[in-house]
N, C-alpha and C. Protein backbone atom coordinates (compact mmCIF):
# COMPACT_ATOMS: atom_id res chain seq x y z
N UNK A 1 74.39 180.18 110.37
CA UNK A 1 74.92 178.83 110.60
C UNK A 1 75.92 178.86 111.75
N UNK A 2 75.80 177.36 112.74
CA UNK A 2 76.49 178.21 114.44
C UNK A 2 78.12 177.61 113.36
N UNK A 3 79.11 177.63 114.14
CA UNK A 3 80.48 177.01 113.40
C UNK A 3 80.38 175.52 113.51
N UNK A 4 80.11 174.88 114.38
CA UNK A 4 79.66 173.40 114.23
C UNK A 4 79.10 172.84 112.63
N UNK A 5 78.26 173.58 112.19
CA UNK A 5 77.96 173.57 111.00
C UNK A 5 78.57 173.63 110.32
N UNK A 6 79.27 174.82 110.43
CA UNK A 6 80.03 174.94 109.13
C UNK A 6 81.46 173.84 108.88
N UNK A 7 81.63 173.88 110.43
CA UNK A 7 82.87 172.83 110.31
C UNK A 7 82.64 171.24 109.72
N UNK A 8 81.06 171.28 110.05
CA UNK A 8 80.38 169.46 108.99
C UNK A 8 80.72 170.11 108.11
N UNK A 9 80.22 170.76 107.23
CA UNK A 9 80.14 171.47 106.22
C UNK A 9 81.59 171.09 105.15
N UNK A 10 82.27 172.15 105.91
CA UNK A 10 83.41 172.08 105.50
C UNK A 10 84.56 170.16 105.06
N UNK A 11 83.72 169.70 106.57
CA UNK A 11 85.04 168.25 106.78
C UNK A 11 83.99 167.85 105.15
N UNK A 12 82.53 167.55 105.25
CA UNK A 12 81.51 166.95 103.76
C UNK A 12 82.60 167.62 102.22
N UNK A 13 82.84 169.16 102.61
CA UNK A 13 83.44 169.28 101.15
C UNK A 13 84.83 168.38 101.21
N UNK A 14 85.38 168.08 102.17
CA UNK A 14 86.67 167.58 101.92
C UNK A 14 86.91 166.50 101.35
N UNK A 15 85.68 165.43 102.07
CA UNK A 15 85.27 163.93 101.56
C UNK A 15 85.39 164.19 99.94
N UNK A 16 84.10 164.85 99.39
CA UNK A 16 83.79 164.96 98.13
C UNK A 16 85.52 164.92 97.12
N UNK A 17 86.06 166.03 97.93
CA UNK A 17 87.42 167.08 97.34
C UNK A 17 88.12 165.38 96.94
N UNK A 18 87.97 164.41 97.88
CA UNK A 18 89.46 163.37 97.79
C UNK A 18 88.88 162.57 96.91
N UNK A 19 87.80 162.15 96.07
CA UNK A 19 87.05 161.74 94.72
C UNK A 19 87.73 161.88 93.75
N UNK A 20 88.32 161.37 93.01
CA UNK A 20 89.71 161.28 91.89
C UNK A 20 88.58 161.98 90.67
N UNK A 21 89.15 163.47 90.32
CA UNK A 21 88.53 164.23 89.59
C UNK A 21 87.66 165.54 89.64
N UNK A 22 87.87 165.25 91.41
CA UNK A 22 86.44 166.37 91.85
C UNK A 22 87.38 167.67 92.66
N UNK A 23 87.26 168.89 92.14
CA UNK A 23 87.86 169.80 91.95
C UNK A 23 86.72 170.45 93.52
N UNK A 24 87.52 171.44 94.27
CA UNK A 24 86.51 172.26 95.31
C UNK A 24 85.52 172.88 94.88
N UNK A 25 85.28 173.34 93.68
CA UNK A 25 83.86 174.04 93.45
C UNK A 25 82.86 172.51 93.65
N UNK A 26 83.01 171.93 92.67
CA UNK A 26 82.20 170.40 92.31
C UNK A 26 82.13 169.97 93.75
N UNK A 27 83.44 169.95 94.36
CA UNK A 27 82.81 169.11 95.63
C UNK A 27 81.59 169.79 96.62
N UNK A 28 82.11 171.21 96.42
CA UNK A 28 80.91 172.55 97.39
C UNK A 28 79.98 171.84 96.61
N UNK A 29 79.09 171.89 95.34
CA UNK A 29 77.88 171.49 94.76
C UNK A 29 77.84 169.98 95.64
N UNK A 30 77.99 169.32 95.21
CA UNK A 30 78.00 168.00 95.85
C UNK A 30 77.41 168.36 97.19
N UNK A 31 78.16 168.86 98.18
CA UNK A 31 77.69 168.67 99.18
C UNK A 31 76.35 169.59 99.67
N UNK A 32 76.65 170.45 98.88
CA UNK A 32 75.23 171.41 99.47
C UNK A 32 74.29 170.49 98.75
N UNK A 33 74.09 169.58 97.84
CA UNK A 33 73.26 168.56 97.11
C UNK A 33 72.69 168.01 97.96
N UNK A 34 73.78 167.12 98.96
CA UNK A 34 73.31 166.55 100.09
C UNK A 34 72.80 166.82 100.85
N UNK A 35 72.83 168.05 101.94
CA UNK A 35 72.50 169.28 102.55
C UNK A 35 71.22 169.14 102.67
N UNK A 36 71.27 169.46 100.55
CA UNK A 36 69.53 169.36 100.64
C UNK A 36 68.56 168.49 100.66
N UNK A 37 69.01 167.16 100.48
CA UNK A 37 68.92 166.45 100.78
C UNK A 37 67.72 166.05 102.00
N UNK A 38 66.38 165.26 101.72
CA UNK A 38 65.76 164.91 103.13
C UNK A 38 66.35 164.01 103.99
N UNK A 39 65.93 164.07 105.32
CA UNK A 39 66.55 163.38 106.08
C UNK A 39 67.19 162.02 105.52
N UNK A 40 65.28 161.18 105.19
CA UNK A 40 65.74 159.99 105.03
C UNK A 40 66.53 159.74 103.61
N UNK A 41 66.21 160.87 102.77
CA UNK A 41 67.07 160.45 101.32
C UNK A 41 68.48 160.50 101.67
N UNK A 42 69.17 161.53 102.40
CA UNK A 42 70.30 161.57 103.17
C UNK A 42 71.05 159.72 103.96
N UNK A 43 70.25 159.38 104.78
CA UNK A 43 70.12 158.25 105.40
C UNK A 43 70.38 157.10 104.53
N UNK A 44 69.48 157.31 103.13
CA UNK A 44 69.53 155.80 102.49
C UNK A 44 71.02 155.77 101.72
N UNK A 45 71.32 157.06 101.70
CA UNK A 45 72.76 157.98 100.28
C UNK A 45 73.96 156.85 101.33
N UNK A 46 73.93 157.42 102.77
CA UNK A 46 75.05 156.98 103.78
C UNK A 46 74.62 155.46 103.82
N UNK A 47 73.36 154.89 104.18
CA UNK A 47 73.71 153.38 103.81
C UNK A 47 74.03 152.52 102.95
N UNK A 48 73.70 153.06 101.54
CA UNK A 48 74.36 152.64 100.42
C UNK A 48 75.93 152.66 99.94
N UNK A 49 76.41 153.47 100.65
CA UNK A 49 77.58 153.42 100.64
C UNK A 49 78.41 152.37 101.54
N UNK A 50 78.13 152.43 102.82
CA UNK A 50 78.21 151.30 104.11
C UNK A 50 78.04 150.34 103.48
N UNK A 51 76.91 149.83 102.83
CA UNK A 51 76.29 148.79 102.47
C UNK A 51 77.71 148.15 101.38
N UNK A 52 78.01 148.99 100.49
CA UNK A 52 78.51 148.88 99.43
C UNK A 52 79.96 148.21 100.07
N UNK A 53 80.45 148.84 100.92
CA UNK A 53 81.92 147.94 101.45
C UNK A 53 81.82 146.99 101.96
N UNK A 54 80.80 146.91 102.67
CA UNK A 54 80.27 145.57 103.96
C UNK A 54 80.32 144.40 102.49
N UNK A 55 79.25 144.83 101.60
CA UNK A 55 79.12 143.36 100.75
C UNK A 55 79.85 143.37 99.72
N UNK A 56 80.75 144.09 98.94
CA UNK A 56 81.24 144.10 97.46
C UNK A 56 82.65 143.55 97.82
N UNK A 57 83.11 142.70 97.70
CA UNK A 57 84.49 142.13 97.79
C UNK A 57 84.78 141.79 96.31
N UNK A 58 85.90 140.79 96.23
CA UNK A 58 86.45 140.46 95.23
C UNK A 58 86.40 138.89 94.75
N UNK A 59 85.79 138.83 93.83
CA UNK A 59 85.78 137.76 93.14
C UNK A 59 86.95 136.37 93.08
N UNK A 60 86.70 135.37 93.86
CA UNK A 60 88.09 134.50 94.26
C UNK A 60 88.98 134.22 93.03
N UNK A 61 87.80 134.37 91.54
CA UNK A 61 88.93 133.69 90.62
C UNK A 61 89.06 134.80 90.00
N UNK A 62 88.24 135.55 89.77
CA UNK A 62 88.90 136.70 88.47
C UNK A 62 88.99 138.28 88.95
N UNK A 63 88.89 138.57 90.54
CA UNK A 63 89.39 139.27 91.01
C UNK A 63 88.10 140.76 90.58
N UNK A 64 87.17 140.18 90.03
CA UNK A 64 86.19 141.17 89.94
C UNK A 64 85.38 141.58 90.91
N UNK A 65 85.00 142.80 90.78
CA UNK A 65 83.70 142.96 92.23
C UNK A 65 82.57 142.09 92.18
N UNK A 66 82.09 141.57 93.19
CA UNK A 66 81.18 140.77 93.55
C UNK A 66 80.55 140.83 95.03
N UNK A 67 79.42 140.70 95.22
CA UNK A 67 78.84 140.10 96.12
C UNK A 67 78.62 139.08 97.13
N UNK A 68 79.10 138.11 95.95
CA UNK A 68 79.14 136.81 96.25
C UNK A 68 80.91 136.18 96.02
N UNK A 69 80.62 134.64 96.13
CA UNK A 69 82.22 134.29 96.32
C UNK A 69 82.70 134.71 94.55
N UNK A 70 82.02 134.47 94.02
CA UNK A 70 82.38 134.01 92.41
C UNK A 70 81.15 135.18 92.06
N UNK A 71 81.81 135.89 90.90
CA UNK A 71 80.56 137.24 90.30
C UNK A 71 80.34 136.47 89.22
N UNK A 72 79.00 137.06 88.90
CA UNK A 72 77.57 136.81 88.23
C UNK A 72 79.04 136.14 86.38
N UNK A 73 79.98 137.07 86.20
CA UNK A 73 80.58 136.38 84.88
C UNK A 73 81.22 134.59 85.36
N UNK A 74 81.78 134.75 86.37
CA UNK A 74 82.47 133.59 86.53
C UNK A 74 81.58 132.22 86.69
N UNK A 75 80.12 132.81 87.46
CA UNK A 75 78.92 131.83 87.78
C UNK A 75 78.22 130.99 85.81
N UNK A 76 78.63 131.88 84.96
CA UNK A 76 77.90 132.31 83.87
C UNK A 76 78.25 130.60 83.42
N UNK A 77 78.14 129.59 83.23
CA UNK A 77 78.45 128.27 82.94
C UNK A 77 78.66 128.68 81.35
N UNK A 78 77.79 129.50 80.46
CA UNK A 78 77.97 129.64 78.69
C UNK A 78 78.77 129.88 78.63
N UNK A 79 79.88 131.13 79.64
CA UNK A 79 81.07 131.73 79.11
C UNK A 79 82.10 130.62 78.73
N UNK A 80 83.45 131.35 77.64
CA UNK A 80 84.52 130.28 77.45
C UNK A 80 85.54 130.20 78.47
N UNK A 81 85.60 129.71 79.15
CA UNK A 81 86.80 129.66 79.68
C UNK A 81 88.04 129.28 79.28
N UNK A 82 88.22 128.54 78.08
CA UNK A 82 89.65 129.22 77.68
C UNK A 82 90.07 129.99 77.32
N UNK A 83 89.50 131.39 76.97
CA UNK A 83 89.94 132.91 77.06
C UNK A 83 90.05 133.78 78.03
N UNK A 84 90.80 134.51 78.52
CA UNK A 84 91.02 135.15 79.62
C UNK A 84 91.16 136.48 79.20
N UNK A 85 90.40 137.55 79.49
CA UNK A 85 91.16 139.26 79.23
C UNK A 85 91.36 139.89 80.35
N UNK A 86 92.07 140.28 80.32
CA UNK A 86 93.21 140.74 81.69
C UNK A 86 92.83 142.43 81.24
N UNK A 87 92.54 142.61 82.33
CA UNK A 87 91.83 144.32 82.29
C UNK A 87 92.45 145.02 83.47
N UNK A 88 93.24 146.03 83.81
CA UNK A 88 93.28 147.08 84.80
C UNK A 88 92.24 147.20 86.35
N UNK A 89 91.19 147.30 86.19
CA UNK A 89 90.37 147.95 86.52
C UNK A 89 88.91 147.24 86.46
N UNK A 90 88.08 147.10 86.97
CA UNK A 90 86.55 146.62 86.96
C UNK A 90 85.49 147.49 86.10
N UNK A 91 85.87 148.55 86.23
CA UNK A 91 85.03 149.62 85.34
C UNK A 91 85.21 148.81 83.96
N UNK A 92 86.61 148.54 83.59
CA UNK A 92 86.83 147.86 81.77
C UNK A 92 86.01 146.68 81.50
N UNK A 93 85.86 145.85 82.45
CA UNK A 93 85.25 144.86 82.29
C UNK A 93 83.66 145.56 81.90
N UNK A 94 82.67 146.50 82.34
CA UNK A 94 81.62 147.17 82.07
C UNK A 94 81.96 147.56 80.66
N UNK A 95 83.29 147.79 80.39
CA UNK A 95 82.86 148.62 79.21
C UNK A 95 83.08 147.42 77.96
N UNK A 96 83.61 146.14 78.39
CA UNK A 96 84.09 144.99 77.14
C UNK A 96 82.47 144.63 77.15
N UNK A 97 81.85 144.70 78.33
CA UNK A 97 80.37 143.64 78.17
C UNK A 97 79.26 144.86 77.38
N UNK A 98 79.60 145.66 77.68
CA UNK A 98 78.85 146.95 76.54
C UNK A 98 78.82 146.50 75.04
N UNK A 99 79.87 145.42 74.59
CA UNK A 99 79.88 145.13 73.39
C UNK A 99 79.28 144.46 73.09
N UNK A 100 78.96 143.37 74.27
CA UNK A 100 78.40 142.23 73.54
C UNK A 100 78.67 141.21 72.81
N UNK A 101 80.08 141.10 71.99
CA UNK A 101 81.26 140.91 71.35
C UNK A 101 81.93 139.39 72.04
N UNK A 102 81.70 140.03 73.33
CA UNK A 102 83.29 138.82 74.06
C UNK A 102 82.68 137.95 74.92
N UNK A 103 82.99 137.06 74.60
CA UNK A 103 82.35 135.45 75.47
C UNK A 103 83.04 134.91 76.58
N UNK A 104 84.67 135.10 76.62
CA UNK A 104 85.44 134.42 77.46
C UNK A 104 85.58 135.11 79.08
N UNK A 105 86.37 134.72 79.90
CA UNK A 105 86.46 135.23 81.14
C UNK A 105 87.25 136.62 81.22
N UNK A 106 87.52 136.88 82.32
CA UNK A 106 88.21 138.04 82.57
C UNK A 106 89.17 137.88 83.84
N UNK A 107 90.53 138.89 83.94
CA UNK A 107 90.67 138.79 85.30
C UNK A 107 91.09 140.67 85.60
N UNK A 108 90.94 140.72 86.46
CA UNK A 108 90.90 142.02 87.15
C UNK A 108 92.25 142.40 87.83
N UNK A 109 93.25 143.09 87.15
CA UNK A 109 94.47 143.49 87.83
C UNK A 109 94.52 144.88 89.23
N UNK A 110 93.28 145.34 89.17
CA UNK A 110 93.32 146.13 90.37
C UNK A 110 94.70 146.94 89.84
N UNK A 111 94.92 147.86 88.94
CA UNK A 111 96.00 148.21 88.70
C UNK A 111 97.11 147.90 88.18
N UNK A 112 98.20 148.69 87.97
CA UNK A 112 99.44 148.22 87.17
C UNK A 112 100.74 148.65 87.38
N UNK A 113 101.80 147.75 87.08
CA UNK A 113 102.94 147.59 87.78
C UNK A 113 103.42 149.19 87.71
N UNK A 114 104.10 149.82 88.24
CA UNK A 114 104.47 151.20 88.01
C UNK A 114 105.40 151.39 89.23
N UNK A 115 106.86 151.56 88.67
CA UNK A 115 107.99 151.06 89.60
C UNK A 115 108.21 153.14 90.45
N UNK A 116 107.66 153.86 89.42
CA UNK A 116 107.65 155.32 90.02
C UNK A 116 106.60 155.62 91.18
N UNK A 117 105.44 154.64 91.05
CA UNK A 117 104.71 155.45 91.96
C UNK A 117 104.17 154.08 93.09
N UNK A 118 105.32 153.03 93.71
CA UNK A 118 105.78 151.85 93.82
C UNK A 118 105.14 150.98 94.46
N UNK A 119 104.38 150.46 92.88
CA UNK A 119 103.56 149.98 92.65
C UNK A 119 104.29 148.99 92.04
N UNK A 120 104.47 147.15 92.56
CA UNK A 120 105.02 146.33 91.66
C UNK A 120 103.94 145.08 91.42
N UNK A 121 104.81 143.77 91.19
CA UNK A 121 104.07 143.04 90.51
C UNK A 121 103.06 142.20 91.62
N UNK A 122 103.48 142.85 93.02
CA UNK A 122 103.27 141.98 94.42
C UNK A 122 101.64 142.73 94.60
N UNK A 123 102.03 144.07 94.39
CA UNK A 123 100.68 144.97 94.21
C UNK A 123 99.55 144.88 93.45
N UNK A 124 99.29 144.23 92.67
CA UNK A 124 98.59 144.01 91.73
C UNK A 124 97.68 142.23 91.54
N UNK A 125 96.86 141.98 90.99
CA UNK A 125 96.43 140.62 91.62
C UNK A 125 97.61 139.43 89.68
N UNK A 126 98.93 139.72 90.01
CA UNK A 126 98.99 138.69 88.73
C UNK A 126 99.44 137.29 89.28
N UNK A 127 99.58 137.00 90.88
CA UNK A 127 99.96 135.40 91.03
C UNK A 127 98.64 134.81 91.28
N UNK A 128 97.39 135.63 91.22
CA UNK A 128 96.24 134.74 91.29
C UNK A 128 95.52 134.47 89.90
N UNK A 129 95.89 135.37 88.77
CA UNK A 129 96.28 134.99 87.92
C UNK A 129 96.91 133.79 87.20
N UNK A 130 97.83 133.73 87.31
CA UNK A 130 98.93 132.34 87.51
C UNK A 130 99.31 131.16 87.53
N UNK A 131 97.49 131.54 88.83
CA UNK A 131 96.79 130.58 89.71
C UNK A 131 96.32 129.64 88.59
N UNK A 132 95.07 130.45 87.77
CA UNK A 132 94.34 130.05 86.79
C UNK A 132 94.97 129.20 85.98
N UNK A 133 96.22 129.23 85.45
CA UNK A 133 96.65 128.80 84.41
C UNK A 133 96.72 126.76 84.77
N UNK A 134 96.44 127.18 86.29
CA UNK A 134 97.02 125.46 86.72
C UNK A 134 96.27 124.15 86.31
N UNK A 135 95.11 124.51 85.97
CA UNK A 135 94.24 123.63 85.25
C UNK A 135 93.96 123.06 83.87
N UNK A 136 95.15 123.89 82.99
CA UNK A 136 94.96 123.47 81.81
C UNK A 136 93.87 123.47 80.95
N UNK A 137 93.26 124.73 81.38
CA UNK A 137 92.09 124.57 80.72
C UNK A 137 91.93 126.37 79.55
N UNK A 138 93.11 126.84 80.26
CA UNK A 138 93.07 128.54 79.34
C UNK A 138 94.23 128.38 78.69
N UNK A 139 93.44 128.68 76.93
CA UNK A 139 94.86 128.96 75.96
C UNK A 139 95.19 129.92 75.40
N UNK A 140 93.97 130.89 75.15
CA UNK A 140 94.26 132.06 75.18
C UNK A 140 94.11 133.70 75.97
N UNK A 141 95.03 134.31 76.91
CA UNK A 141 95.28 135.19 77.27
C UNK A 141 95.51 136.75 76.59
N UNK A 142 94.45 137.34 76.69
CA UNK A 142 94.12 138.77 75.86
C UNK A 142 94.51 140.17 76.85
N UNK A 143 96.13 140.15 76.34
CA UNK A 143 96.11 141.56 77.46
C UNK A 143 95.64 142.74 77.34
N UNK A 144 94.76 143.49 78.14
CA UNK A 144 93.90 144.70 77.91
C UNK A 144 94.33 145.58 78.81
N UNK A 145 95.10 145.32 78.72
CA UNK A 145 95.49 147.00 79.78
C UNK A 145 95.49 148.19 78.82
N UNK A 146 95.15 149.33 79.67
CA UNK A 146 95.36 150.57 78.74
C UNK A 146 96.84 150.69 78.26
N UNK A 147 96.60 151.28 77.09
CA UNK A 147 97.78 151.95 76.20
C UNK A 147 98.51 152.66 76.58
N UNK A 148 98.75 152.66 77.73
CA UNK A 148 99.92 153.98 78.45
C UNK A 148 101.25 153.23 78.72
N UNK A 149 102.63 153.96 79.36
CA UNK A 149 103.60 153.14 79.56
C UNK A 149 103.67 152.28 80.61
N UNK A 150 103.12 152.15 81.67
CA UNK A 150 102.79 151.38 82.51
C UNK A 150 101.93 150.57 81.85
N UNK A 151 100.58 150.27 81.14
CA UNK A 151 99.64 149.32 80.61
C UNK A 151 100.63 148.25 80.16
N UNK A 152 101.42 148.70 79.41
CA UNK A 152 102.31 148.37 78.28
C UNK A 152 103.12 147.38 78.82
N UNK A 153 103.73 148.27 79.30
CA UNK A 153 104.67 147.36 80.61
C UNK A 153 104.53 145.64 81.66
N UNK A 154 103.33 146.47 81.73
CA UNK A 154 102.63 145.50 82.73
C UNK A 154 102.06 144.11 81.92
N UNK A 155 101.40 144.36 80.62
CA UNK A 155 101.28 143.36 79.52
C UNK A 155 102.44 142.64 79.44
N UNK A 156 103.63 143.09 78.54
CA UNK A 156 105.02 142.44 78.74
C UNK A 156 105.39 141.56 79.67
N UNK A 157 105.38 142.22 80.94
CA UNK A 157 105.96 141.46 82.31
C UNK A 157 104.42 140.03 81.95
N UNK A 158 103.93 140.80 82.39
CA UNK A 158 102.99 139.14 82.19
C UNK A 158 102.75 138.32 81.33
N UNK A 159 103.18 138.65 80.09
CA UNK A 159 103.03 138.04 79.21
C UNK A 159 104.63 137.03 79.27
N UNK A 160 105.60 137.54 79.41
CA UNK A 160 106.70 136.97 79.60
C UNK A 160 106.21 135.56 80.34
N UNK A 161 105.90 135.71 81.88
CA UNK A 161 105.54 134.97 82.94
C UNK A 161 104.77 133.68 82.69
N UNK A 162 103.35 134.24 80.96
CA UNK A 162 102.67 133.19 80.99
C UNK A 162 103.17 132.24 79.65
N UNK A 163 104.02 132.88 78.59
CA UNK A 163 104.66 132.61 77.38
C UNK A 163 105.02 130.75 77.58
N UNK A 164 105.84 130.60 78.92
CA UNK A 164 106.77 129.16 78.91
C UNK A 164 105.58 127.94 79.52
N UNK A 165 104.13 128.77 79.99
CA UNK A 165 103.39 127.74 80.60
C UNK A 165 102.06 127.63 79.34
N UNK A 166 103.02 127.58 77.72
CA UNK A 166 102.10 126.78 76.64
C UNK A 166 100.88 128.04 75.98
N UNK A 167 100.41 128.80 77.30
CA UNK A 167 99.22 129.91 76.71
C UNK A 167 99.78 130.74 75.19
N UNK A 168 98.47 131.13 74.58
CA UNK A 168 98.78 132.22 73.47
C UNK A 168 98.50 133.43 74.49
N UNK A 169 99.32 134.06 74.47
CA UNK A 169 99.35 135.75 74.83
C UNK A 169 99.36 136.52 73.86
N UNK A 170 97.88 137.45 73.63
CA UNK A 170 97.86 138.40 72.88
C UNK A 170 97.33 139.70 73.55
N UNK A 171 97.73 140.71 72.16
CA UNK A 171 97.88 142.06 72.68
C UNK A 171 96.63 142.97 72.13
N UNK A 172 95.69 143.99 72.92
CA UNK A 172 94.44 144.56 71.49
C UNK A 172 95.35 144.57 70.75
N UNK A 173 94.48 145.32 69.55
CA UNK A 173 94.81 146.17 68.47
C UNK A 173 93.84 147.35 68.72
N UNK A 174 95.42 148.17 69.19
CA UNK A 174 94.60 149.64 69.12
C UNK A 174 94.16 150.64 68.22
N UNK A 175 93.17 150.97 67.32
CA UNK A 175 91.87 151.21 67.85
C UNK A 175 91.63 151.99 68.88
N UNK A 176 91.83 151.48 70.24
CA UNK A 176 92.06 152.58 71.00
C UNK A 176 92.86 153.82 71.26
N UNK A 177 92.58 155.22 71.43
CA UNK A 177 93.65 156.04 71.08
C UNK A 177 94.57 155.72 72.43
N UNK A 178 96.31 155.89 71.98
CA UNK A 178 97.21 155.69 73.03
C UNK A 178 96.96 157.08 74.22
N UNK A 179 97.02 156.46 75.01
CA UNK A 179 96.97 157.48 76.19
C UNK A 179 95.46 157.25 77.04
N UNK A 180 94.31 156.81 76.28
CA UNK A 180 93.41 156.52 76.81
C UNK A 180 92.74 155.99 77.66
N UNK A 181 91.78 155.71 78.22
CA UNK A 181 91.41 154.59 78.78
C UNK A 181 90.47 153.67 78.93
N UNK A 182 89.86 152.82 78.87
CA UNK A 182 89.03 151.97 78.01
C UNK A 182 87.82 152.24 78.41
N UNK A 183 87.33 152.56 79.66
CA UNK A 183 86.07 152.58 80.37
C UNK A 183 85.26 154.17 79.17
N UNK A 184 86.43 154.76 78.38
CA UNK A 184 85.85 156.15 77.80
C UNK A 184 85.51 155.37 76.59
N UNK A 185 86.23 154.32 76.20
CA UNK A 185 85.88 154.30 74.86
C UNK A 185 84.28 153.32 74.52
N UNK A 186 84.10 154.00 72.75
CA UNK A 186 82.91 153.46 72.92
C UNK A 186 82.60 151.64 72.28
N UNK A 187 81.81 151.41 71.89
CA UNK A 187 81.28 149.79 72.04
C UNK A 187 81.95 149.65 70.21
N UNK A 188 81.92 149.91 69.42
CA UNK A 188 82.64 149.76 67.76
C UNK A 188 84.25 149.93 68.67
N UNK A 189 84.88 150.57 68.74
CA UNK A 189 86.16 150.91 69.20
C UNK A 189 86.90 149.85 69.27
N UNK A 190 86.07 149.50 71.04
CA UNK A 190 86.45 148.24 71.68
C UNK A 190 86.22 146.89 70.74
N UNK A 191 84.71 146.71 69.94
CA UNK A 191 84.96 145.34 68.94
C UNK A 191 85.99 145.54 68.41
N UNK A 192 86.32 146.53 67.56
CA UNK A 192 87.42 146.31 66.48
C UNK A 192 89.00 146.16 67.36
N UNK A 193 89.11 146.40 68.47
CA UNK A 193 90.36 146.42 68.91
C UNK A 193 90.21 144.85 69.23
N UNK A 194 89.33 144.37 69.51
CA UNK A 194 89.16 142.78 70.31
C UNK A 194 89.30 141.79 68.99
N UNK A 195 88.72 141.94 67.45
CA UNK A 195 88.76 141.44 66.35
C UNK A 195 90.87 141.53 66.10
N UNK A 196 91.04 142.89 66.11
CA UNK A 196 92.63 143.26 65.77
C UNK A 196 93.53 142.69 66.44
N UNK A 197 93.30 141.58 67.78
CA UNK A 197 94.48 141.60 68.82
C UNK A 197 95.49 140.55 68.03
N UNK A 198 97.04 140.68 68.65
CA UNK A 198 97.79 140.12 68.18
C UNK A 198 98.55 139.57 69.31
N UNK A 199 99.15 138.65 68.57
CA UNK A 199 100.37 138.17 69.75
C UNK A 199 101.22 138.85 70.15
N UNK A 200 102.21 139.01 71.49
CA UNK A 200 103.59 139.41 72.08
C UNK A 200 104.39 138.74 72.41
């Protein structure tokens, strides 16, 4: 192999390496995967990815990934819209519809307030949130953030925020183990935590 090679080589393991979870052996597999990879299977791997930023934006009202202006839940006319579950992350939302269970909307916090790693309330999507409430049409608010001290936190602060504008703010019932995170847990878990929620 001339060093040109190896130096692709090398920059491909690095890509892999910055993948939240992927350790240098895993990323070496990974990439020699690709490697082997045929041309065009190679080709379609790199446009799917391209592809994937060019069109996946964010959902205007509930901050979910989408395609389009409004994703396939918000388009959904059956859903309730006076329920709202406020989730971390887009992956959670995959794992609430795994149940089958939950009818109402969602909104997508893209993360959570965390004053150590400074991350505040500006960082996170909760004044479009906020937004929602202006129509009078959502009464109950289901905070789902994970069980950690930041989740926790971040529930509180918003729940405070939406408490004086009339909404019920409630909390799961975990069910979920503390420390966890929802996208692991499985489809019974999540019903019974969604049946258990309580007010804050």
């Amino acid at each position: 192999m001339s060093g040109y090679n190896v130096a692709s080589l090398a920059r491909l393991i690095e890509c892999f390496e910055r993948m939240p979870g992927i350790g240098h052996k895993t990323a070496q597999r990974m990439a020699f995967y690709v490697l082997g990879m045929k041309k065009q299977e190679a080709q379609a791997f790199a446009e799917a990815i391209v592809n994937a930023h060019e069109k996946i934006k964010k959902c205007v009202r509930c901050c979910n990934l989408s395609e389009e202006e409004l994703c396939p839940i918000c388009q959904n006319g059956g859903r309730d819209e006076s329920t709202i579950c406020v989730v971390e992350d887009p992956r959670d939302v995959i794992a609430f519809e795994r149940t089958h269970e939950y009818e109402g909307t969602y909104h997508v916090l893209h993360g959570v307030i965390s004053p150590m790693n400074g991350v505040g309330p500006e960082d996170i999507t909760v004044k479009e949130l906020i937004a929602r409430m202006g129509d009078g049409k959502v009464k109950e608010v289901i905070m789902a953030t994970n069980p950690t001290v930041e989740g926790e936190a971040t529930a509180m602060y918003i729940g405070r925020l939406l408490k004086p504008m009339g909404v019920t703010v409630t909390r799961l019932a975990y069910g979920v183990p503390v420390g966890a995170d929802l996208e692991y847990a499985d489809e019974v878990t999540l019903s019974k935590a969604l049946e258990g929620r309580r007010s804050i």
